[in-house]
PDB file of N, CA and C in Angstrom:
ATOM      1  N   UNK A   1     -52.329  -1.516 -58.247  1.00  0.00           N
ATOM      2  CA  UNK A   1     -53.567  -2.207 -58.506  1.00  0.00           C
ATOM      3  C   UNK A   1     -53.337  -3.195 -59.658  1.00  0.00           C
ATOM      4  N   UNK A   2     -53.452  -4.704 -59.544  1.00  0.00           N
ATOM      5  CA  UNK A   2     -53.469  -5.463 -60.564  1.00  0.00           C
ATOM      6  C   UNK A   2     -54.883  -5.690 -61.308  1.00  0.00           C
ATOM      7  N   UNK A   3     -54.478  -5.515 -63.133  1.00  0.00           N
ATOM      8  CA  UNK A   3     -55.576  -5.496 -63.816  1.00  0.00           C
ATOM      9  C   UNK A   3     -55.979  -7.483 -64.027  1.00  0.00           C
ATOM     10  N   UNK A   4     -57.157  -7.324 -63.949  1.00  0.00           N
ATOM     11  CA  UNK A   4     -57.143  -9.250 -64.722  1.00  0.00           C
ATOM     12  C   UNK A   4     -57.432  -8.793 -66.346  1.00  0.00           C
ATOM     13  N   UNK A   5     -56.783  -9.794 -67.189  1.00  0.00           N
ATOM     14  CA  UNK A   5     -56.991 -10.242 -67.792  1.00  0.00           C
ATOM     15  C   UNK A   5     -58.415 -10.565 -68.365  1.00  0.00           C
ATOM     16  N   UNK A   6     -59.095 -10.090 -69.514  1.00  0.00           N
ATOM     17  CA  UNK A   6     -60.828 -10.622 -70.315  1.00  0.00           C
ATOM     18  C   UNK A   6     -60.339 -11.452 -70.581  1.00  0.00           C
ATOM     19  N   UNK A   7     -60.786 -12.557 -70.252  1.00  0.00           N
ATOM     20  CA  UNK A   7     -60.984 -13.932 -71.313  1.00  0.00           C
ATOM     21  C   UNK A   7     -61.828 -13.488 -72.510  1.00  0.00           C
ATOM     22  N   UNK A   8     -61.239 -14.180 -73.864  1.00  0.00           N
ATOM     23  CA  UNK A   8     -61.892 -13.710 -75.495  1.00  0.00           C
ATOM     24  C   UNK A   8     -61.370 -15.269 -75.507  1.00  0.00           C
ATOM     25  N   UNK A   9     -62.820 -15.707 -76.722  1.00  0.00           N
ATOM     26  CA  UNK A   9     -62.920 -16.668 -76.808  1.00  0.00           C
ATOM     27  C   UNK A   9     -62.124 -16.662 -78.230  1.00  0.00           C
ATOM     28  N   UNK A  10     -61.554 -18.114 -78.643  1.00  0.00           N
ATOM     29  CA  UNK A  10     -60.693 -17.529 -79.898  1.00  0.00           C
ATOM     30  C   UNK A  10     -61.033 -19.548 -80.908  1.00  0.00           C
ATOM     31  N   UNK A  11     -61.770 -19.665 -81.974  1.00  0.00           N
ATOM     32  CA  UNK A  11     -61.267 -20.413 -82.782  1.00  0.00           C
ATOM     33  C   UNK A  11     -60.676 -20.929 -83.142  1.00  0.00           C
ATOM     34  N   UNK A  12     -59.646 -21.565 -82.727  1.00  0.00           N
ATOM     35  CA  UNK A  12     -57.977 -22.698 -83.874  1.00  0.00           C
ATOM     36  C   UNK A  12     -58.968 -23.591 -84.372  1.00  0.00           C
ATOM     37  N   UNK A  13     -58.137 -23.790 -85.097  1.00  0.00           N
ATOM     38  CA  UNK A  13     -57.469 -25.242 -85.908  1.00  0.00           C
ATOM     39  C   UNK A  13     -56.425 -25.346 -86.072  1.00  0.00           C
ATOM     40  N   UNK A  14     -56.223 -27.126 -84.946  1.00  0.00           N
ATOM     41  CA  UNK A  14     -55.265 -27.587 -85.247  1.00  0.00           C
ATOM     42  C   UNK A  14     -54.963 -29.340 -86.185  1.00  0.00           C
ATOM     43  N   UNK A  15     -54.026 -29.577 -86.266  1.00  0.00           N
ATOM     44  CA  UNK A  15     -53.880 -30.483 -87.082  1.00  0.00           C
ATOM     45  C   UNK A  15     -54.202 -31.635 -86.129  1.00  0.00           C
ATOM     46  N   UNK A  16     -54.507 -32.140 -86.660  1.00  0.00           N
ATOM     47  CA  UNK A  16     -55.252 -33.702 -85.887  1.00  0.00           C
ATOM     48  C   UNK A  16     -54.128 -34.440 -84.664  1.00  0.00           C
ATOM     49  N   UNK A  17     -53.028 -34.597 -85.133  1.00  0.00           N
ATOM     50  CA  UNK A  17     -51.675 -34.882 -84.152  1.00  0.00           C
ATOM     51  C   UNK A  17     -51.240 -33.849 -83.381  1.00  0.00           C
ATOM     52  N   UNK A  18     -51.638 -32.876 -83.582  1.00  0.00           N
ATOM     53  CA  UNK A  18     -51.081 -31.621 -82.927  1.00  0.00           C
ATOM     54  C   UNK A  18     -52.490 -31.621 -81.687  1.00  0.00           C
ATOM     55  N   UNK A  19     -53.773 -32.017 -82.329  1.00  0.00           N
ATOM     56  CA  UNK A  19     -54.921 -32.035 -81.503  1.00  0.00           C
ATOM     57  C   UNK A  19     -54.847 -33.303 -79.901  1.00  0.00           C
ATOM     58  N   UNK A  20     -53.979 -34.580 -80.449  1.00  0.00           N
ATOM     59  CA  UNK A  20     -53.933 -35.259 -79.936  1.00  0.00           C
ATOM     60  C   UNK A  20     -53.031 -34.979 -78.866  1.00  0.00           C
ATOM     61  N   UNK A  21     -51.731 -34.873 -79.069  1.00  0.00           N
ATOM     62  CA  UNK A  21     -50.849 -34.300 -78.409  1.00  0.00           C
ATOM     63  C   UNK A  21     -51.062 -33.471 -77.407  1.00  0.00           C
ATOM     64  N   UNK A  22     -52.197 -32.471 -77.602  1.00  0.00           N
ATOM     65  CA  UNK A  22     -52.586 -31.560 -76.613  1.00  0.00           C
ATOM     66  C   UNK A  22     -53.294 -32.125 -75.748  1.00  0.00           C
ATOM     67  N   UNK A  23     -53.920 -33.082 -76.232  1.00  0.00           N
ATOM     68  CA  UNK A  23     -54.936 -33.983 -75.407  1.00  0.00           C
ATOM     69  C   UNK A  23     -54.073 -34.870 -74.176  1.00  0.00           C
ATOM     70  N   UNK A  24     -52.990 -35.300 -74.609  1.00  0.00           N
ATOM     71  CA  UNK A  24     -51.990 -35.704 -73.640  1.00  0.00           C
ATOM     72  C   UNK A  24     -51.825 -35.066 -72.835  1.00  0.00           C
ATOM     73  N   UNK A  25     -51.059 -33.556 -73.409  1.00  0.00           N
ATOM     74  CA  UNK A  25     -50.312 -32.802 -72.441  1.00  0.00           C
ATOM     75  C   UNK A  25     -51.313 -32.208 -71.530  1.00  0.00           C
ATOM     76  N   UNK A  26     -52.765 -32.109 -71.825  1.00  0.00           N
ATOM     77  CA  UNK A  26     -53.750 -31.699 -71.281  1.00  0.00           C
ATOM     78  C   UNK A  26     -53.758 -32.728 -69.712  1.00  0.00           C
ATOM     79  N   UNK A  27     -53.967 -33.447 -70.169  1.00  0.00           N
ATOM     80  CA  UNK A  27     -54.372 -34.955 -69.192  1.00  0.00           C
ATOM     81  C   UNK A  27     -53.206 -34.741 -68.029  1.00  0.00           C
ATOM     82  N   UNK A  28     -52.078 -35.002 -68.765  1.00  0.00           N
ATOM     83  CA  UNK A  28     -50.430 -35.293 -68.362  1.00  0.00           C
ATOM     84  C   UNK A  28     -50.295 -33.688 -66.795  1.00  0.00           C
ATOM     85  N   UNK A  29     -50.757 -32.906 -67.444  1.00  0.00           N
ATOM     86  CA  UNK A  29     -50.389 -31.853 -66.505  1.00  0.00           C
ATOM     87  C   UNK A  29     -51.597 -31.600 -65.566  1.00  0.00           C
ATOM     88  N   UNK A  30     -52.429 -32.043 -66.261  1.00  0.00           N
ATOM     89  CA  UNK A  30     -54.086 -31.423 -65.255  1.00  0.00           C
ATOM     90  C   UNK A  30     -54.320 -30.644 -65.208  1.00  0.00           C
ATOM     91  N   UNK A  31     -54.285 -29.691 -66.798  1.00  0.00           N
ATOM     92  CA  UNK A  31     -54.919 -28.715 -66.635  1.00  0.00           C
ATOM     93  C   UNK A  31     -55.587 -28.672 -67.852  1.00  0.00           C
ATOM     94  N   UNK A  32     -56.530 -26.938 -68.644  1.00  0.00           N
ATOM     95  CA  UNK A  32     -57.600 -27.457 -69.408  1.00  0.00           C
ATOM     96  C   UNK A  32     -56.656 -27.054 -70.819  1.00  0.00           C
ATOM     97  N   UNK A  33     -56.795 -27.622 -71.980  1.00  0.00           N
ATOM     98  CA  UNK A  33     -56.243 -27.217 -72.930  1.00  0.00           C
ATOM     99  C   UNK A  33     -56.364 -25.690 -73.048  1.00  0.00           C
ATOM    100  N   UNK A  34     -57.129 -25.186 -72.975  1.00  0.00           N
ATOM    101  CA  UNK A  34     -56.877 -23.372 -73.253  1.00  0.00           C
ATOM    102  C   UNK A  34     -55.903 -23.114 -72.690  1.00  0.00           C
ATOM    103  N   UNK A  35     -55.829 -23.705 -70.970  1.00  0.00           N
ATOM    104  CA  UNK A  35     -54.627 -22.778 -69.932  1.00  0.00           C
ATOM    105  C   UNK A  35     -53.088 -23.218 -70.883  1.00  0.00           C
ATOM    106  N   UNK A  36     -52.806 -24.695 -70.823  1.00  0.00           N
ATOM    107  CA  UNK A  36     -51.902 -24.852 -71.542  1.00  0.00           C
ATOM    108  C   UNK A  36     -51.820 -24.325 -72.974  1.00  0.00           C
ATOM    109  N   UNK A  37     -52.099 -23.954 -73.781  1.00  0.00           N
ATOM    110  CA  UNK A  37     -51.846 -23.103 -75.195  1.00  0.00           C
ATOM    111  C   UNK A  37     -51.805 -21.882 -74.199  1.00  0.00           C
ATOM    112  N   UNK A  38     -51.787 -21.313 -73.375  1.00  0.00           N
ATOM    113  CA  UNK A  38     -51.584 -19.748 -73.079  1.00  0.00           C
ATOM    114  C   UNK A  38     -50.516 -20.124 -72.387  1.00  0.00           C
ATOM    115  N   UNK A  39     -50.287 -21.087 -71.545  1.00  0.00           N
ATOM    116  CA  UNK A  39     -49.391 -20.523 -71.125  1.00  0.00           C
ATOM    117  C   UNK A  39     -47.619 -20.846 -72.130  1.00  0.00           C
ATOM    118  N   UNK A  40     -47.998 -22.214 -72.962  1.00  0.00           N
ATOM    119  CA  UNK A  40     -46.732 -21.913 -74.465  1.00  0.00           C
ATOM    120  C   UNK A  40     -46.528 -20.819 -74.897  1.00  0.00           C
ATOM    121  N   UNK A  41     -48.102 -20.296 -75.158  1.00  0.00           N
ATOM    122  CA  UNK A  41     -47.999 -18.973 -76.052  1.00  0.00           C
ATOM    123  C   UNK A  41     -46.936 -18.159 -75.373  1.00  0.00           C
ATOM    124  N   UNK A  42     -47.415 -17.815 -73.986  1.00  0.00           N
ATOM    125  CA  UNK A  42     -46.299 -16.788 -73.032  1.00  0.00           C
ATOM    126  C   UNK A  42     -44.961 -17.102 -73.144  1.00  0.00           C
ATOM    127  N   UNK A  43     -44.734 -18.179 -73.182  1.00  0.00           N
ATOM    128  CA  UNK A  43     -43.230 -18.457 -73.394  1.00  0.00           C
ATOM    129  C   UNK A  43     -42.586 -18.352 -75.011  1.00  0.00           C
ATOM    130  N   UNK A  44     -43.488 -18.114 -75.977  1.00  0.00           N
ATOM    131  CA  UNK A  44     -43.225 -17.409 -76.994  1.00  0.00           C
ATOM    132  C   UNK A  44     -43.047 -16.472 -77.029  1.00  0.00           C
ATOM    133  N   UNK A  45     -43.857 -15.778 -76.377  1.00  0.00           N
ATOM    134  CA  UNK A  45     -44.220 -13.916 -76.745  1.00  0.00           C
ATOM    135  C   UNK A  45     -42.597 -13.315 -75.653  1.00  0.00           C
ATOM    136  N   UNK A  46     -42.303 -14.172 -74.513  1.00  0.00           N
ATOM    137  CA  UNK A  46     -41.259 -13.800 -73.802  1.00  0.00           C
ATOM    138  C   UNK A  46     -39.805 -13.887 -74.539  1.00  0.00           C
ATOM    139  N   UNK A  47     -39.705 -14.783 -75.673  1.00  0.00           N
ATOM    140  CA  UNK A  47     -38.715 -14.945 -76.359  1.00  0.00           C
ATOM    141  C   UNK A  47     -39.013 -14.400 -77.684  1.00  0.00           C
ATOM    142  N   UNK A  48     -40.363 -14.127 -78.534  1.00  0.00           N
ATOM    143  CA  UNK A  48     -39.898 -12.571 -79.062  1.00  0.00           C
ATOM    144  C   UNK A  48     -40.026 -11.113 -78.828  1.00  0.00           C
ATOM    145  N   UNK A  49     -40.493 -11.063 -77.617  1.00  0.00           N
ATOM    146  CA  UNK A  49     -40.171  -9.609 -76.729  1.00  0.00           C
ATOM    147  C   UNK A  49     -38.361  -9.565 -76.615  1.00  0.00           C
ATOM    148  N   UNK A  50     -37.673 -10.568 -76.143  1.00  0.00           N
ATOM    149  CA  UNK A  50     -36.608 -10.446 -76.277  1.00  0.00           C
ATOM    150  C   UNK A  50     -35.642 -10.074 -77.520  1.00  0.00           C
ATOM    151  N   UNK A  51     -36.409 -11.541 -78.405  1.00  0.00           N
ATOM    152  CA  UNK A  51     -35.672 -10.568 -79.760  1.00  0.00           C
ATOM    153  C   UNK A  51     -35.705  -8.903 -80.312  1.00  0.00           C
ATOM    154  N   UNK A  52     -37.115  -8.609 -80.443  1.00  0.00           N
ATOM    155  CA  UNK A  52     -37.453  -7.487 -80.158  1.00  0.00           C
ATOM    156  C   UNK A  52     -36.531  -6.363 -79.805  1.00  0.00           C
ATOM    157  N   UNK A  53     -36.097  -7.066 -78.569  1.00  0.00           N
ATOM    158  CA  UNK A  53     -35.491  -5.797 -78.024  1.00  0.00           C
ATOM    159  C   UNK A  53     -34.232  -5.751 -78.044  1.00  0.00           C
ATOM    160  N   UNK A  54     -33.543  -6.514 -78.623  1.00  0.00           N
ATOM    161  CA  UNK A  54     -32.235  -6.935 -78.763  1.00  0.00           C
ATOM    162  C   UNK A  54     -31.664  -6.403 -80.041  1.00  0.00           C
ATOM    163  N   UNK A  55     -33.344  -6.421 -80.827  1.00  0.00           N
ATOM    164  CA  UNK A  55     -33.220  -5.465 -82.362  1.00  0.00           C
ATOM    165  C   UNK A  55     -33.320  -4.167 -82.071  1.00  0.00           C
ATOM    166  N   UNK A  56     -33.626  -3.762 -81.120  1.00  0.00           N
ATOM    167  CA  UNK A  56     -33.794  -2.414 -80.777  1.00  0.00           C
ATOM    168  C   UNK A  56     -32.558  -2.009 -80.210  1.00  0.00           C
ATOM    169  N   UNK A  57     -31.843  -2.777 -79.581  1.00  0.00           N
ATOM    170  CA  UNK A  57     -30.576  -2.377 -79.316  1.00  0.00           C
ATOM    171  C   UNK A  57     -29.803  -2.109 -80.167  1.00  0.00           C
ATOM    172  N   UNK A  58     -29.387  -3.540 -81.112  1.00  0.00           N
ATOM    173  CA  UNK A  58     -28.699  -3.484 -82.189  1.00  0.00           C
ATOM    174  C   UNK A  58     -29.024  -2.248 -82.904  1.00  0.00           C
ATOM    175  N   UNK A  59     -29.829  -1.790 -83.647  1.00  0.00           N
ATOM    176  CA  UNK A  59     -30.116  -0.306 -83.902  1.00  0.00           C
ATOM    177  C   UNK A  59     -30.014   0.753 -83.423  1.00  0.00           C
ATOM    178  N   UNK A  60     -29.745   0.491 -82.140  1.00  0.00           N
ATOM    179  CA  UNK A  60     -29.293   2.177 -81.542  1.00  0.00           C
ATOM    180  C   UNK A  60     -27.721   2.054 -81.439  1.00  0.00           C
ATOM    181  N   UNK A  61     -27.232   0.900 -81.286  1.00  0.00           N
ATOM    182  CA  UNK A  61     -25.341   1.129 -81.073  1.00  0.00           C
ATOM    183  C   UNK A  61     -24.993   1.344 -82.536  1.00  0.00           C
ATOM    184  N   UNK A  62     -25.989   1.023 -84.073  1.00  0.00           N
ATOM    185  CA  UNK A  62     -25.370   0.820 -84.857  1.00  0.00           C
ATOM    186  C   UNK A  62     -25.477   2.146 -85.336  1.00  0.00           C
ATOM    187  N   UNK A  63     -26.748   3.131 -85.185  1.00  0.00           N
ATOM    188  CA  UNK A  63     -26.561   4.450 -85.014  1.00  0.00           C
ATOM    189  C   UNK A  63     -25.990   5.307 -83.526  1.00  0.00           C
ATOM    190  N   UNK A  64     -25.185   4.795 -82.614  1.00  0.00           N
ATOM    191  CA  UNK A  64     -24.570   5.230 -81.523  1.00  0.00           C
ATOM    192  C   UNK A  64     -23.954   6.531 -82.017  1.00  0.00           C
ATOM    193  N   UNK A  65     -22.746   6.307 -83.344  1.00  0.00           N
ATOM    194  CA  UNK A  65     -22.203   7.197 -83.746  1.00  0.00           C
ATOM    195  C   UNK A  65     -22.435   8.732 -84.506  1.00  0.00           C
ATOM    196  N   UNK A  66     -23.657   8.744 -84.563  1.00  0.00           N
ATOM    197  CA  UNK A  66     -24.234   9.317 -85.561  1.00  0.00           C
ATOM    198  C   UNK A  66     -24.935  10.172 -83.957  1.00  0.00           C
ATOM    199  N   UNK A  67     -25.859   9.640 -82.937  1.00  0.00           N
ATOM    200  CA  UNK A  67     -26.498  10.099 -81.863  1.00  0.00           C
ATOM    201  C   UNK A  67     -25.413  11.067 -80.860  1.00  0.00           C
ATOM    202  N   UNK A  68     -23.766  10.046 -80.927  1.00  0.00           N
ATOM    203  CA  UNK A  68     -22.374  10.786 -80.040  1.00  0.00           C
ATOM    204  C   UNK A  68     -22.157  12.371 -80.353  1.00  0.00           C
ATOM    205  N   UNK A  69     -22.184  12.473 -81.453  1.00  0.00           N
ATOM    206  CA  UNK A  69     -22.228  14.271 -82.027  1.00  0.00           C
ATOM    207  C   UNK A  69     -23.510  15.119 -81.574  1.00  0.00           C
ATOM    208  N   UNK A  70     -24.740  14.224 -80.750  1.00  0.00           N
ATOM    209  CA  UNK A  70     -25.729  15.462 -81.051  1.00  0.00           C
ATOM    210  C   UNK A  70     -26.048  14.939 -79.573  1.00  0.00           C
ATOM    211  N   UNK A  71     -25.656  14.146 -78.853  1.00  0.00           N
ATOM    212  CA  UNK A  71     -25.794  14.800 -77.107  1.00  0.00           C
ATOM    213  C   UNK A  71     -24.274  15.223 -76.516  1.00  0.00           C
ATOM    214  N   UNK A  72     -23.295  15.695 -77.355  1.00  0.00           N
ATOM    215  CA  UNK A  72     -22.236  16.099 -76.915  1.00  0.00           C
ATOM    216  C   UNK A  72     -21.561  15.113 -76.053  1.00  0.00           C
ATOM    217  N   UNK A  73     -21.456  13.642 -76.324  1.00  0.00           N
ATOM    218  CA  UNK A  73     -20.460  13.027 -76.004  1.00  0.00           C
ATOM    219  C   UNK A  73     -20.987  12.203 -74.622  1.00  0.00           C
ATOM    220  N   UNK A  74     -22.030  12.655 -74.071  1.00  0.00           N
ATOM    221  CA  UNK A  74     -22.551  12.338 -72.534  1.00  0.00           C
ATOM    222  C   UNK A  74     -23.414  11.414 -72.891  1.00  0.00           C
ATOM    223  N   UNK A  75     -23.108  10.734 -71.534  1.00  0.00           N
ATOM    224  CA  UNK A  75     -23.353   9.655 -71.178  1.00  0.00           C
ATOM    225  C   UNK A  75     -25.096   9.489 -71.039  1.00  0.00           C
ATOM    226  N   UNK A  76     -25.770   8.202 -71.261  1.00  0.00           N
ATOM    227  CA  UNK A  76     -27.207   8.211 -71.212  1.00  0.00           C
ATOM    228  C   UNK A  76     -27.542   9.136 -70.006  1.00  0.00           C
ATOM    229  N   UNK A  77     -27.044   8.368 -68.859  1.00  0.00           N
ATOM    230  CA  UNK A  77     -27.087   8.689 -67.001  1.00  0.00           C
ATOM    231  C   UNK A  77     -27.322  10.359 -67.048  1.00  0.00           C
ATOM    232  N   UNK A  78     -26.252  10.990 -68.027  1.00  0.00           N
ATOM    233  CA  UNK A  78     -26.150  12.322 -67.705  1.00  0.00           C
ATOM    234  C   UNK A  78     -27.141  13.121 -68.301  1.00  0.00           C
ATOM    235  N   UNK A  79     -27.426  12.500 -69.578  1.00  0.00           N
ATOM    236  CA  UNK A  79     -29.183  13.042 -70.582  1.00  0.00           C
ATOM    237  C   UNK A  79     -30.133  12.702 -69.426  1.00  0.00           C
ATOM    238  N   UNK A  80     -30.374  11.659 -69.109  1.00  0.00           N
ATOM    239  CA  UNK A  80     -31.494  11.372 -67.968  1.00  0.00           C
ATOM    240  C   UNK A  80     -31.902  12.595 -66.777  1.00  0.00           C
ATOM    241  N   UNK A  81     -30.455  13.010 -65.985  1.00  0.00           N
ATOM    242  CA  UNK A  81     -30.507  13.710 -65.031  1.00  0.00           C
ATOM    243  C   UNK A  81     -30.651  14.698 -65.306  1.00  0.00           C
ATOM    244  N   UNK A  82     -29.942  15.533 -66.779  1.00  0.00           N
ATOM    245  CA  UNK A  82     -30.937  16.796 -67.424  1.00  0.00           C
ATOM    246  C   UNK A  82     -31.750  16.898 -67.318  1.00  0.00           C
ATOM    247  N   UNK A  83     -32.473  15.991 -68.036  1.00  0.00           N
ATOM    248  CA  UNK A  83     -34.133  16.114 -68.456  1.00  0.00           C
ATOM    249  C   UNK A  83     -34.947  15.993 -67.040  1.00  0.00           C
ATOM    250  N   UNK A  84     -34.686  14.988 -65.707  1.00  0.00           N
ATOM    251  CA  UNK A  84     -35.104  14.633 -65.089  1.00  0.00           C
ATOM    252  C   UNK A  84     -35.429  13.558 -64.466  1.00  0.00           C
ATOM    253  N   UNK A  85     -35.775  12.961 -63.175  1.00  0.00           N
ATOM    254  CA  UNK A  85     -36.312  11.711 -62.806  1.00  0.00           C
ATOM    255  C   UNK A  85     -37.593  11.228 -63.797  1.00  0.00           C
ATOM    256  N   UNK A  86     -38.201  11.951 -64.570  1.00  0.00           N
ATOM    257  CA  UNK A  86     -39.732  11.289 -65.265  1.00  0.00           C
ATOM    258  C   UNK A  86     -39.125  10.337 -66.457  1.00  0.00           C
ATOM    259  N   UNK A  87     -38.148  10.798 -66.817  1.00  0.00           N
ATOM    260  CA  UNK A  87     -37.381  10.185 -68.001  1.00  0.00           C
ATOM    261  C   UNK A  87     -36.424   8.998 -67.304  1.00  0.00           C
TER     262      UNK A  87
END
């Protein structure tokens, strides 16, 4: 089942050239300035979800060694199939 999205109405300010600009890109693409600021925004939030998680990586290989002593050497695959398919 797909959820929609509430539209919430939200306040900016932007800088007068930054206002204009949008006004272009508004025109330029044909669509309404809100859709375009959401859909930049998304392409932000997709590139720091990535960082994100890339920091989350980096933190688990950098404690890898420290985690190798306390699942006895096994492999993620093999913790998984212990515990189960829910995991």
């Amino acid at each position: 089942m797909k959820t929609v999205d509430r539209k919430v109405r939200k306040n900016i300010v932007l800088s007068a050239s930054i206002e204009k600009e949008l006004k272009e890109m508004a025109e330029y693409y044909k669509k309404p300035q809100s859709v375009l600021i959401e859909e930049l925004l998304k392409e932000k939030l997709k590139e720091y979800k990535k960082k994100k998680k890339k920091e989350a990586l980096e933190k688990i290989l950098k404690n890898a060694e420290y985690f190798a002593g306390v699942t006895g050497n096994k492999t993620f695959q093999e913790l998984k199939e212990e515990r189960g398919s829910e995991y």
